[in-house]
PDB file of N, CA and C in Angstrom:
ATOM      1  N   UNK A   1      13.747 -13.741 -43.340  1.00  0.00           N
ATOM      2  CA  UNK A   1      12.583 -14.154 -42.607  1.00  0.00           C
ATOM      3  C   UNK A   1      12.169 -15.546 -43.064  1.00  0.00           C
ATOM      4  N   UNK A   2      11.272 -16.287 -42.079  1.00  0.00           N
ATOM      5  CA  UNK A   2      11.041 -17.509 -42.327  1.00  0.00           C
ATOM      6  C   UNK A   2       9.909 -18.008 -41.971  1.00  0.00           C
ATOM      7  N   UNK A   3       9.555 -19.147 -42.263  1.00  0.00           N
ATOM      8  CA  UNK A   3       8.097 -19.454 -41.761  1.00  0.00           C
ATOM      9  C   UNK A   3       8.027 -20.702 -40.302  1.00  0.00           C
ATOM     10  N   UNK A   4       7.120 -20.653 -40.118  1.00  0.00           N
ATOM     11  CA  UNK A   4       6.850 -21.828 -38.351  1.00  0.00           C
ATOM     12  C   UNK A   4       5.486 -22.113 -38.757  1.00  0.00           C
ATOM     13  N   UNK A   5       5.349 -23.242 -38.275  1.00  0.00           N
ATOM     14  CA  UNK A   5       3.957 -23.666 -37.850  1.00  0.00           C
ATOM     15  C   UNK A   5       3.893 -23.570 -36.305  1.00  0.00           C
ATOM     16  N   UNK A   6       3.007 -23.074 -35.577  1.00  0.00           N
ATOM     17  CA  UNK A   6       2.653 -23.133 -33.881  1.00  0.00           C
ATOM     18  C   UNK A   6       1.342 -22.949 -34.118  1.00  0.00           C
ATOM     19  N   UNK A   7       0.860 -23.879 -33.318  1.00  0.00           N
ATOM     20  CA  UNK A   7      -0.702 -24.384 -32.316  1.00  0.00           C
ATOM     21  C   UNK A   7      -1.271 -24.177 -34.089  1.00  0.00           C
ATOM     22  N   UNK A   8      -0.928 -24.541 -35.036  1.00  0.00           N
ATOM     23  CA  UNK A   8      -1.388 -24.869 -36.391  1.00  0.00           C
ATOM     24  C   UNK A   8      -1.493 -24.060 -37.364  1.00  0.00           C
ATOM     25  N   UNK A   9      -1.063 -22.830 -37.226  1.00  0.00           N
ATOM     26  CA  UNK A   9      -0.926 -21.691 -37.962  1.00  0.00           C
ATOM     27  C   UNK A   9       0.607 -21.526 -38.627  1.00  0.00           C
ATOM     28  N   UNK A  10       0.585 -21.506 -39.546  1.00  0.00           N
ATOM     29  CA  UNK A  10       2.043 -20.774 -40.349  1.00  0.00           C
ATOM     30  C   UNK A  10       1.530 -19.179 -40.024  1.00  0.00           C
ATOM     31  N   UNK A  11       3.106 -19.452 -39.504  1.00  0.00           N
ATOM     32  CA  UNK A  11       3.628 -17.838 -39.094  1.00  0.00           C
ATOM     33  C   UNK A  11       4.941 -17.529 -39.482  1.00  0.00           C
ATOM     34  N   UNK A  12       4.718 -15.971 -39.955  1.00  0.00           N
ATOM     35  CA  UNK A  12       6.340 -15.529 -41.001  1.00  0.00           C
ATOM     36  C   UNK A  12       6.912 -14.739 -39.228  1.00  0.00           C
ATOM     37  N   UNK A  13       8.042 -14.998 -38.952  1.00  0.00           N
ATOM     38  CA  UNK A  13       9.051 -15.384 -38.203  1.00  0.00           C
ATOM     39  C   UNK A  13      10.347 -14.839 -38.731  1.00  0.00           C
ATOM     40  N   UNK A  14      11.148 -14.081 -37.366  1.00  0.00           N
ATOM     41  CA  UNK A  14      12.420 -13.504 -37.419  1.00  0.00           C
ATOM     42  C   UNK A  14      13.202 -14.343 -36.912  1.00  0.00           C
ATOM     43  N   UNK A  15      14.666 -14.088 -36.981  1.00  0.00           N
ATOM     44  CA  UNK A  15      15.807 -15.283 -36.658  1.00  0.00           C
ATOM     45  C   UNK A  15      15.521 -15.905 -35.456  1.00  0.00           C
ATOM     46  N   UNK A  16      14.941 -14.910 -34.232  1.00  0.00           N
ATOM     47  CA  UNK A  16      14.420 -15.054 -33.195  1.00  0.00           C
ATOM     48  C   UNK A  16      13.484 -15.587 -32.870  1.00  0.00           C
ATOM     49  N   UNK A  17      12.199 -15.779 -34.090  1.00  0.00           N
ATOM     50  CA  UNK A  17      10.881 -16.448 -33.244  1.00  0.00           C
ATOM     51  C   UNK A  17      10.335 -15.453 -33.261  1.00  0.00           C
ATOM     52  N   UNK A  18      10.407 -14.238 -33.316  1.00  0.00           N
ATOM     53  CA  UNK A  18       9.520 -13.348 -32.728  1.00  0.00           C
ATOM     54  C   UNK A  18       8.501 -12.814 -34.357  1.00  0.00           C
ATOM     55  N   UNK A  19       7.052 -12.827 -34.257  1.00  0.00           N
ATOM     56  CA  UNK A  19       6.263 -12.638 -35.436  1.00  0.00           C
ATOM     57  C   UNK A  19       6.587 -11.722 -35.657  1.00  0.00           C
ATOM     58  N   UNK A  20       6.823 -11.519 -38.078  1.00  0.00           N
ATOM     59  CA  UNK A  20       7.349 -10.406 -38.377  1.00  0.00           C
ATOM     60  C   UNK A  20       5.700  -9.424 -38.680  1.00  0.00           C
ATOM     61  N   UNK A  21       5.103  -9.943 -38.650  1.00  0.00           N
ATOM     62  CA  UNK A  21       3.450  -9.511 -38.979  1.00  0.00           C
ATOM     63  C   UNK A  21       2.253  -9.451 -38.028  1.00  0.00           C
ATOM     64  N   UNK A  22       2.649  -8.372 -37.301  1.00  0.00           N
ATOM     65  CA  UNK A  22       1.487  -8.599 -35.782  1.00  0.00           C
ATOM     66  C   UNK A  22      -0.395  -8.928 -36.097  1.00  0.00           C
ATOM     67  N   UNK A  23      -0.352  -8.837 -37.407  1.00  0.00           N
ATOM     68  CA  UNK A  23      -1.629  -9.146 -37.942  1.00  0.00           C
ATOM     69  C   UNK A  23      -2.437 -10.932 -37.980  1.00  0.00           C
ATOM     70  N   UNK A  24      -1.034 -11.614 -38.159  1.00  0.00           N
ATOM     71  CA  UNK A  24      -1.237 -13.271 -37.634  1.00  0.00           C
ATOM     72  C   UNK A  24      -1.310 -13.710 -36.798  1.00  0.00           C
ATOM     73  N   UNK A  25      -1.073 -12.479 -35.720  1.00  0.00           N
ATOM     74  CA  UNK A  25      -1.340 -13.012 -34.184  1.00  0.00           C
ATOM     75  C   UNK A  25      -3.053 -13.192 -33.923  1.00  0.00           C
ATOM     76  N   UNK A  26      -2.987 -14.346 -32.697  1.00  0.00           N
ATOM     77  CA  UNK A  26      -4.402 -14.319 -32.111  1.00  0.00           C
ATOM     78  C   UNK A  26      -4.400 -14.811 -31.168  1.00  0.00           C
ATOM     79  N   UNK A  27      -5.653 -14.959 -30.226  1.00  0.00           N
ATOM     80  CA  UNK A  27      -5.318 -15.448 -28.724  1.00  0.00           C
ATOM     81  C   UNK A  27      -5.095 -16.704 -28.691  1.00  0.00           C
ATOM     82  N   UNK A  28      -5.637 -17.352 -29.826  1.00  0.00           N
ATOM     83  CA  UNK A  28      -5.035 -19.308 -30.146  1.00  0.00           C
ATOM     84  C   UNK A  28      -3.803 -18.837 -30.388  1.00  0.00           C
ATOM     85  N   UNK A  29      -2.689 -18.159 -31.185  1.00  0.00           N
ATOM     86  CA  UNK A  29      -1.393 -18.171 -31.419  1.00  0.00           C
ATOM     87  C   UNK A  29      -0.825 -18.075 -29.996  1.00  0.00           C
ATOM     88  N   UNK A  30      -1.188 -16.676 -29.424  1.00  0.00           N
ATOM     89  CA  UNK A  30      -0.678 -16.243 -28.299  1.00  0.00           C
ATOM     90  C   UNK A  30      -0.467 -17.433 -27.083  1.00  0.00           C
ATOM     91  N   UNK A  31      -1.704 -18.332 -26.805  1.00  0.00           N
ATOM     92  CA  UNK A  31      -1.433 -19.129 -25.980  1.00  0.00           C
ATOM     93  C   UNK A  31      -0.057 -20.491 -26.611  1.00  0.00           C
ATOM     94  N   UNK A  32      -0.239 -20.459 -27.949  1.00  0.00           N
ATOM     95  CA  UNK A  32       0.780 -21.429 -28.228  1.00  0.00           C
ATOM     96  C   UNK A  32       1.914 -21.315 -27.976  1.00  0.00           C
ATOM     97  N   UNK A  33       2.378 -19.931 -28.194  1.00  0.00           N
ATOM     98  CA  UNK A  33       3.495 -18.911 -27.820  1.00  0.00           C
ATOM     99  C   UNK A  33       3.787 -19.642 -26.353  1.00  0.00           C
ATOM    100  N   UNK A  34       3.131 -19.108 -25.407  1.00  0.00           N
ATOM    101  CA  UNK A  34       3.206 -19.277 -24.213  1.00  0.00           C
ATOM    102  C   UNK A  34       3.604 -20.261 -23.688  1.00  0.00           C
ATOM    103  N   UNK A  35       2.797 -21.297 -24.248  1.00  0.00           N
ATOM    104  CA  UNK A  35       3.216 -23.057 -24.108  1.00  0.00           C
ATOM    105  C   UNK A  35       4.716 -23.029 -24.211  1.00  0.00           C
ATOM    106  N   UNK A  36       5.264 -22.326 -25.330  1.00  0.00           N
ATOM    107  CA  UNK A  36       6.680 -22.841 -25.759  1.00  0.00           C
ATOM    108  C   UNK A  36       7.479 -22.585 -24.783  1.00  0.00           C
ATOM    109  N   UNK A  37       7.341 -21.220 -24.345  1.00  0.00           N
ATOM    110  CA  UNK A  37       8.087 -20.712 -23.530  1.00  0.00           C
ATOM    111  C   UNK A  37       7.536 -21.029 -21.584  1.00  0.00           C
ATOM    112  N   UNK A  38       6.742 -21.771 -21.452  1.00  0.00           N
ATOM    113  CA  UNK A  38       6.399 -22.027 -20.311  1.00  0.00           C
ATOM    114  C   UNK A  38       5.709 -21.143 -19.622  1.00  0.00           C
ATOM    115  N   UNK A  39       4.659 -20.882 -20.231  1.00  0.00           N
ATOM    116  CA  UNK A  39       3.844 -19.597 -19.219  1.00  0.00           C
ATOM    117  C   UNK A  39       2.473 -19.962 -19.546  1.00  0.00           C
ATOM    118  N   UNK A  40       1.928 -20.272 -18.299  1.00  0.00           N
ATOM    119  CA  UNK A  40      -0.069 -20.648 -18.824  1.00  0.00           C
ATOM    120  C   UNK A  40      -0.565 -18.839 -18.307  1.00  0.00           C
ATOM    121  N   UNK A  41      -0.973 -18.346 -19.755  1.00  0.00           N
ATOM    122  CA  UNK A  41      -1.913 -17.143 -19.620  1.00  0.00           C
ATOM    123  C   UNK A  41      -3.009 -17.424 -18.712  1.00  0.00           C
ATOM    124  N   UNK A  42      -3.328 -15.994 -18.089  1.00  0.00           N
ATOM    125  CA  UNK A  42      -4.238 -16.560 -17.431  1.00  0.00           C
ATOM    126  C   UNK A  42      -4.950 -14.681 -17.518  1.00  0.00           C
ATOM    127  N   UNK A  43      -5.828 -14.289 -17.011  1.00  0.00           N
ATOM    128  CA  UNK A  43      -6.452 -13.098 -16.997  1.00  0.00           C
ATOM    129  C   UNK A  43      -5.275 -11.578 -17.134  1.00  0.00           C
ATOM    130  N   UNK A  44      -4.246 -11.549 -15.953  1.00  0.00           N
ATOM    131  CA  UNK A  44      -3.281 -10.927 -15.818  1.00  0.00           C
ATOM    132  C   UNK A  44      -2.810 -10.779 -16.719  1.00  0.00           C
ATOM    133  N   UNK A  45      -2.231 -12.086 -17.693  1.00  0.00           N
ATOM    134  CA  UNK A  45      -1.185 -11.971 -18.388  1.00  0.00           C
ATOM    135  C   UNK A  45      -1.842 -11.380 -19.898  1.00  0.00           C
ATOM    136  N   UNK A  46      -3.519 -11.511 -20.313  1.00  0.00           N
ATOM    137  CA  UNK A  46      -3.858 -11.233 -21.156  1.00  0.00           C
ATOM    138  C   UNK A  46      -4.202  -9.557 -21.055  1.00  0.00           C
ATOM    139  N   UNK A  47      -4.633  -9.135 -19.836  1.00  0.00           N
ATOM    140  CA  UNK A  47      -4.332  -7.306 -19.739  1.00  0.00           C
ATOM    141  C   UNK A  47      -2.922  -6.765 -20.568  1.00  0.00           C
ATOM    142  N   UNK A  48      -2.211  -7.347 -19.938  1.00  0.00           N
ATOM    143  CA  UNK A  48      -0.694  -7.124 -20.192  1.00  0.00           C
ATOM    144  C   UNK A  48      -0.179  -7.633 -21.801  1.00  0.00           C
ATOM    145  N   UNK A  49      -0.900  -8.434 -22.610  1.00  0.00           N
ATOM    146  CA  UNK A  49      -0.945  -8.306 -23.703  1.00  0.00           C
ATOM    147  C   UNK A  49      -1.885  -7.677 -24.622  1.00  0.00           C
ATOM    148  N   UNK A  50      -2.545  -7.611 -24.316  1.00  0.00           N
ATOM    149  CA  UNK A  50      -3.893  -6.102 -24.618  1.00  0.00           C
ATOM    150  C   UNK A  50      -3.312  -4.836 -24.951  1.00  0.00           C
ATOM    151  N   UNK A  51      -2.243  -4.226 -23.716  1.00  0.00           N
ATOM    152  CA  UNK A  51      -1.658  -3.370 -23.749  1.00  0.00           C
ATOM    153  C   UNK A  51      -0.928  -3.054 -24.599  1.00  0.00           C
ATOM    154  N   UNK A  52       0.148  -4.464 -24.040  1.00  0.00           N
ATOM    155  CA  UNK A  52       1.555  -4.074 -25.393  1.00  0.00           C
ATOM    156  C   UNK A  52       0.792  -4.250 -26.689  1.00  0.00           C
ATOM    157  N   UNK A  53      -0.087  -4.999 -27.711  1.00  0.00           N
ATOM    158  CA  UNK A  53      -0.618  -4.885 -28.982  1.00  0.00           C
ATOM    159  C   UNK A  53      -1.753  -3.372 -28.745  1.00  0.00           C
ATOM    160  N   UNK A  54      -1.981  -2.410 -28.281  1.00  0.00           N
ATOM    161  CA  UNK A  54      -2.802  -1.508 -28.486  1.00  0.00           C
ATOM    162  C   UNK A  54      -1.479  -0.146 -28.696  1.00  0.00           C
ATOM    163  N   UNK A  55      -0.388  -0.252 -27.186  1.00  0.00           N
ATOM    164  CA  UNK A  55       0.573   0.414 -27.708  1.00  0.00           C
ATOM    165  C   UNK A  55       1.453   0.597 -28.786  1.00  0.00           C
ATOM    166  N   UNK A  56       1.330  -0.985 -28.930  1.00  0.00           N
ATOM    167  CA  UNK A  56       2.106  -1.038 -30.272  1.00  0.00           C
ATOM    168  C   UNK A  56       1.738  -0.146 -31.880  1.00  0.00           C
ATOM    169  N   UNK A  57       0.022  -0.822 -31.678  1.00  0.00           N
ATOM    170  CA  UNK A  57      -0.750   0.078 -32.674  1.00  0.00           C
ATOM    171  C   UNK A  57      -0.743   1.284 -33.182  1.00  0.00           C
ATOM    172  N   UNK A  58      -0.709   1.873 -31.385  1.00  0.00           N
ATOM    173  CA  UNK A  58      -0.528   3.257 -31.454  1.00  0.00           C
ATOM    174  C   UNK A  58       0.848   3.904 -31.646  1.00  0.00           C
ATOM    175  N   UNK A  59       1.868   3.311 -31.330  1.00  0.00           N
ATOM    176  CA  UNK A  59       3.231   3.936 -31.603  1.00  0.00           C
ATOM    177  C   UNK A  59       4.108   3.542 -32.371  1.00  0.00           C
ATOM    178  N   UNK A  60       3.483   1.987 -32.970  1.00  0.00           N
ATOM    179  CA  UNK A  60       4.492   1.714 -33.698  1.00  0.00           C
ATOM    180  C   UNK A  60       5.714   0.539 -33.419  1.00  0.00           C
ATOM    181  N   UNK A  61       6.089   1.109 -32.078  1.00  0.00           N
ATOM    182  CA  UNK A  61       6.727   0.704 -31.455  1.00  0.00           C
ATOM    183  C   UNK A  61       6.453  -0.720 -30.129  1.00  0.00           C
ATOM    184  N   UNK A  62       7.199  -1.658 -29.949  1.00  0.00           N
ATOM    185  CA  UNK A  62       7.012  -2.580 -28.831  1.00  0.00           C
ATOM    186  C   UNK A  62       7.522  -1.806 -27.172  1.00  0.00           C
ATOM    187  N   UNK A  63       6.581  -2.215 -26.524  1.00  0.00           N
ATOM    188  CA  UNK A  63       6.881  -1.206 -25.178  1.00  0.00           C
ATOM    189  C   UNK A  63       7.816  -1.875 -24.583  1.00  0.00           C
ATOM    190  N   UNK A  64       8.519  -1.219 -23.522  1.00  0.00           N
ATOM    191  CA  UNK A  64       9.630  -1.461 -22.965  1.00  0.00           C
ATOM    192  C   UNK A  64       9.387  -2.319 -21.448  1.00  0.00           C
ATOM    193  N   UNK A  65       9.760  -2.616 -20.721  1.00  0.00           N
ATOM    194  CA  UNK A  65       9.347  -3.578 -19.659  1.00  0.00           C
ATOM    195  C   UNK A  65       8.776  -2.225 -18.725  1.00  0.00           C
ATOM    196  N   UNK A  66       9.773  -1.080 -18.716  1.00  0.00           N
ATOM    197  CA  UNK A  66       9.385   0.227 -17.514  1.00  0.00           C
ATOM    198  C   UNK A  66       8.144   0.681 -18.502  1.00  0.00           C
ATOM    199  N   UNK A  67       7.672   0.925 -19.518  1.00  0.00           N
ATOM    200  CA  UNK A  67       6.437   1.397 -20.319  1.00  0.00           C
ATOM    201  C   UNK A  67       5.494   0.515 -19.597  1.00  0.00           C
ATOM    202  N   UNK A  68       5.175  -0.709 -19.990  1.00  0.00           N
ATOM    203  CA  UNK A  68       4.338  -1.504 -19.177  1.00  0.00           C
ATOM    204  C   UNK A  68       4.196  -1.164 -17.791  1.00  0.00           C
ATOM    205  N   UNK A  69       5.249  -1.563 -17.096  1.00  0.00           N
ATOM    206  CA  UNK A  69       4.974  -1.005 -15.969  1.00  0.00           C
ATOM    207  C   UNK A  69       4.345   0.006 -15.306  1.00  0.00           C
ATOM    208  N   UNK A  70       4.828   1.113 -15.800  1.00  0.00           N
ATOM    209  CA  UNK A  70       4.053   2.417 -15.405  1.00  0.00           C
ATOM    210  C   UNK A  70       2.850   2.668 -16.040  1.00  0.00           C
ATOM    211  N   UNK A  71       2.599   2.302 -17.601  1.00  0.00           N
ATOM    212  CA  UNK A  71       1.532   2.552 -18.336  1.00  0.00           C
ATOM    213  C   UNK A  71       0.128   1.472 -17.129  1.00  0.00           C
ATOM    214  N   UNK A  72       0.862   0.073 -16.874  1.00  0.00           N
ATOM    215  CA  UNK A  72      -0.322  -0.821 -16.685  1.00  0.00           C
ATOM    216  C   UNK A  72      -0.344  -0.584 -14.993  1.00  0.00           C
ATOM    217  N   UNK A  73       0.712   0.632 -14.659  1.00  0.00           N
ATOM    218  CA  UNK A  73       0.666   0.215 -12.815  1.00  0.00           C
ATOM    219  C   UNK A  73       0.896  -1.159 -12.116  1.00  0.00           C
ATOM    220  N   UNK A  74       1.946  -1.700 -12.786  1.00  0.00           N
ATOM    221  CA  UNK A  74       2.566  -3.206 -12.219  1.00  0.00           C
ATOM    222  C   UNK A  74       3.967  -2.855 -11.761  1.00  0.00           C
ATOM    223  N   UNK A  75       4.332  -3.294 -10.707  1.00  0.00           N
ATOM    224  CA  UNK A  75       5.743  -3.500 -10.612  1.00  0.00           C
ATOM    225  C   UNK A  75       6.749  -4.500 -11.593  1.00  0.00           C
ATOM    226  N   UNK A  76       7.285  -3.851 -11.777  1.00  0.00           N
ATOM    227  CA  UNK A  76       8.340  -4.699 -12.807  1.00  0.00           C
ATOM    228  C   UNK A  76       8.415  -5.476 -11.872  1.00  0.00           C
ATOM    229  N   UNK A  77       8.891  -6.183 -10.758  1.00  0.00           N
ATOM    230  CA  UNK A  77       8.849  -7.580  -9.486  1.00  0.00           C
ATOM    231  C   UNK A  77       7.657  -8.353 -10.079  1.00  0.00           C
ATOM    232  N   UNK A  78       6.627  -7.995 -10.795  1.00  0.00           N
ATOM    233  CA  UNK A  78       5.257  -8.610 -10.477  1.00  0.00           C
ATOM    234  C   UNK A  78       5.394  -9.290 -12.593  1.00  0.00           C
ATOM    235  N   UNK A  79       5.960  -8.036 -12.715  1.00  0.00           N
ATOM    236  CA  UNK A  79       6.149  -8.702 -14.601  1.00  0.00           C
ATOM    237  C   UNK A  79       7.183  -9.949 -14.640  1.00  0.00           C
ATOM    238  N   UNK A  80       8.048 -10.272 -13.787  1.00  0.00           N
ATOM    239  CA  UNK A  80       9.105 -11.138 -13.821  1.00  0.00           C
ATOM    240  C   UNK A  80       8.364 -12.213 -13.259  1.00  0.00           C
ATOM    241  N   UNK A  81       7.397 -12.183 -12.389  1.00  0.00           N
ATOM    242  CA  UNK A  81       6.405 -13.152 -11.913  1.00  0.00           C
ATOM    243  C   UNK A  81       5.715 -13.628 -12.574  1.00  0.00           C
ATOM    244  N   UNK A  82       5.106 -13.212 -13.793  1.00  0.00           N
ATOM    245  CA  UNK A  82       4.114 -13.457 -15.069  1.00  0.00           C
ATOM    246  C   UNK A  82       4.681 -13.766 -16.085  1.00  0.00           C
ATOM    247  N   UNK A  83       6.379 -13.721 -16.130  1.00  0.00           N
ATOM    248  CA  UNK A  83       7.212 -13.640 -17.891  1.00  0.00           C
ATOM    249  C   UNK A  83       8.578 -14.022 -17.172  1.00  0.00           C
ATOM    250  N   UNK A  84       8.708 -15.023 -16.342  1.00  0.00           N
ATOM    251  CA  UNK A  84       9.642 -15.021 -15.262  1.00  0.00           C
ATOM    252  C   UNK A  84      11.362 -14.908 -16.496  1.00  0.00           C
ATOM    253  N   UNK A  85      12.359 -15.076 -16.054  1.00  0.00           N
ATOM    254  CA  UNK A  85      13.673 -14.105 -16.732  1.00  0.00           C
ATOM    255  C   UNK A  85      13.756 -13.091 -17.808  1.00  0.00           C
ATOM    256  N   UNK A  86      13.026 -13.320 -18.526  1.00  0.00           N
ATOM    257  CA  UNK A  86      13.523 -11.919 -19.244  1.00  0.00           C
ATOM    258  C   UNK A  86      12.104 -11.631 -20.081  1.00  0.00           C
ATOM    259  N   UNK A  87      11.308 -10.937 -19.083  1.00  0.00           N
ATOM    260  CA  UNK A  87       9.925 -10.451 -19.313  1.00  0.00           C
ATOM    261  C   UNK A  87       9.502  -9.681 -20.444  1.00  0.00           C
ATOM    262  N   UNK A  88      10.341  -9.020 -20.507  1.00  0.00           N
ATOM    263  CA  UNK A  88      10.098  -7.766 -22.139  1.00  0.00           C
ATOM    264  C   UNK A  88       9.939  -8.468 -22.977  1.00  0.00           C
ATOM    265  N   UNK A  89      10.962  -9.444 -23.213  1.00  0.00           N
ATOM    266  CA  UNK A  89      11.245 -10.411 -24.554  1.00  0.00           C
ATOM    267  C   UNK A  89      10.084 -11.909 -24.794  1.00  0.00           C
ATOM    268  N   UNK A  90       9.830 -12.077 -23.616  1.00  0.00           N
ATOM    269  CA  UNK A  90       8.351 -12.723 -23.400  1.00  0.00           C
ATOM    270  C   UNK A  90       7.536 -12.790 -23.849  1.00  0.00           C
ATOM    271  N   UNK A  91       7.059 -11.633 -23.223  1.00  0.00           N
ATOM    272  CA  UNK A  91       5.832 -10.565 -23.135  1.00  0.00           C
ATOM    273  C   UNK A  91       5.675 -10.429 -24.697  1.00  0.00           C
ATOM    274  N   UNK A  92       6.366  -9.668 -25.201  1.00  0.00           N
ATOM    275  CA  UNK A  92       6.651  -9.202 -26.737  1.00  0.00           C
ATOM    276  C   UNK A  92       6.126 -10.298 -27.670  1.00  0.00           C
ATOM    277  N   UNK A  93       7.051 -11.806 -27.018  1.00  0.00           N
ATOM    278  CA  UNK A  93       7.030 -12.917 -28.226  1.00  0.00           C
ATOM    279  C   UNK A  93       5.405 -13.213 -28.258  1.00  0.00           C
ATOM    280  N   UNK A  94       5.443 -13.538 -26.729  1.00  0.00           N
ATOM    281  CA  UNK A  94       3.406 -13.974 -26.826  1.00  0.00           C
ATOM    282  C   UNK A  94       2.636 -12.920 -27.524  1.00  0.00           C
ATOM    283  N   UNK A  95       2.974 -11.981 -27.302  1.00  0.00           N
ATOM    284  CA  UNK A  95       2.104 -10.712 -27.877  1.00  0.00           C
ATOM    285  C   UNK A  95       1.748 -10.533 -29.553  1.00  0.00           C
ATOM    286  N   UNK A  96       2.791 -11.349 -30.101  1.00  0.00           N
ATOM    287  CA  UNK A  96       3.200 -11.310 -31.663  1.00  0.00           C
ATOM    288  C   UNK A  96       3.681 -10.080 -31.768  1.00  0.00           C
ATOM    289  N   UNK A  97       4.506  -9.829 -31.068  1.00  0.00           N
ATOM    290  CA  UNK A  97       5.622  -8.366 -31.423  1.00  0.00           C
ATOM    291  C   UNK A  97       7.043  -8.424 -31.899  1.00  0.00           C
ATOM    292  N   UNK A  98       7.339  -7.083 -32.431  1.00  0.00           N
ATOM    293  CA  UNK A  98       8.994  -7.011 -32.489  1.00  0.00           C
ATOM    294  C   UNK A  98       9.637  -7.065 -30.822  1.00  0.00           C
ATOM    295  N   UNK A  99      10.452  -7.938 -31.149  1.00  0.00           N
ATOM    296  CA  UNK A  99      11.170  -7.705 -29.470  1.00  0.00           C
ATOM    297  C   UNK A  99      11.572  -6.017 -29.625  1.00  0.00           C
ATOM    298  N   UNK A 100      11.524  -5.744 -28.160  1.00  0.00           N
ATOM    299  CA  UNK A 100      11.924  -4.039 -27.201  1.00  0.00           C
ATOM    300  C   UNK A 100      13.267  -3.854 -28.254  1.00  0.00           C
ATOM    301  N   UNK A 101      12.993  -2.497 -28.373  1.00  0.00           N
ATOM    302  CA  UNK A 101      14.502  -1.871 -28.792  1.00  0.00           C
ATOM    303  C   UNK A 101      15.146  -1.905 -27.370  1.00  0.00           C
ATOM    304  N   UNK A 102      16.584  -2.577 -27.248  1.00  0.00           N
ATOM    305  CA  UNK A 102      17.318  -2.250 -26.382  1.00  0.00           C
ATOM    306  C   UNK A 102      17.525  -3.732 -25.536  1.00  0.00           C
ATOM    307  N   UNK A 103      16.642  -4.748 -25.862  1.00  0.00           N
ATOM    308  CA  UNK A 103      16.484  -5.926 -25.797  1.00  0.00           C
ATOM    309  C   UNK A 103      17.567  -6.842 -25.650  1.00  0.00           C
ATOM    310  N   UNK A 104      18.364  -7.384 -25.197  1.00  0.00           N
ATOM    311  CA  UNK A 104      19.204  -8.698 -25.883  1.00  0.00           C
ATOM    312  C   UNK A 104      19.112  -9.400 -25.586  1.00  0.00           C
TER     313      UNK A 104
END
């Protein structure tokens, strides 16, 4: 593991980018996140990270693109619209999550 600075915060970081400590996340990180990867949050996209960090809480686990979906009542069509190519892994990074098991 390693460290990053984004939007001015040191953050401990997997080979991937993705935060190893969902506790350093915040909605200043989260939007920096976003920047990198080209996505301006906007109301939608912060439900949808609400979610995945509350599920996460609760299970442990990072939700899957079909979890979201059905949990938040979005069409996966509508998550690729908000996290456009590969939404899970997105979603996850802005969120300060482990990327989805099953992910690549």
């Amino acid at each position: 593991m390693s460290t990053t600075t984004i939007g001015g915060h040191t953050l401990t970081v997997d080979d991937e980018g993705f935060l190893t400590d969902p506790t350093e996340w915040s909605e200043e990180v989260a939007a920096a996140l976003a920047e990198q990867i080209g996505v301006t949050l906007e109301s939608e996209h912060w439900a949808i990270l609400g979610f995945l960090r509350a599920e996460h809480a609760r299970t442990g686990e990072t939700p899957t693109l079909r979890r979201v979906s059905t949990g938040m009542q979005i069409p996966v069509k509508r998550l690729f619209e908000l996290f456009p190519v590969k939404p899970a892994k997105k979603m996850a990074y802005v969120a300060g999550l482990p990327k989805p098991r099953g992910c690549v």
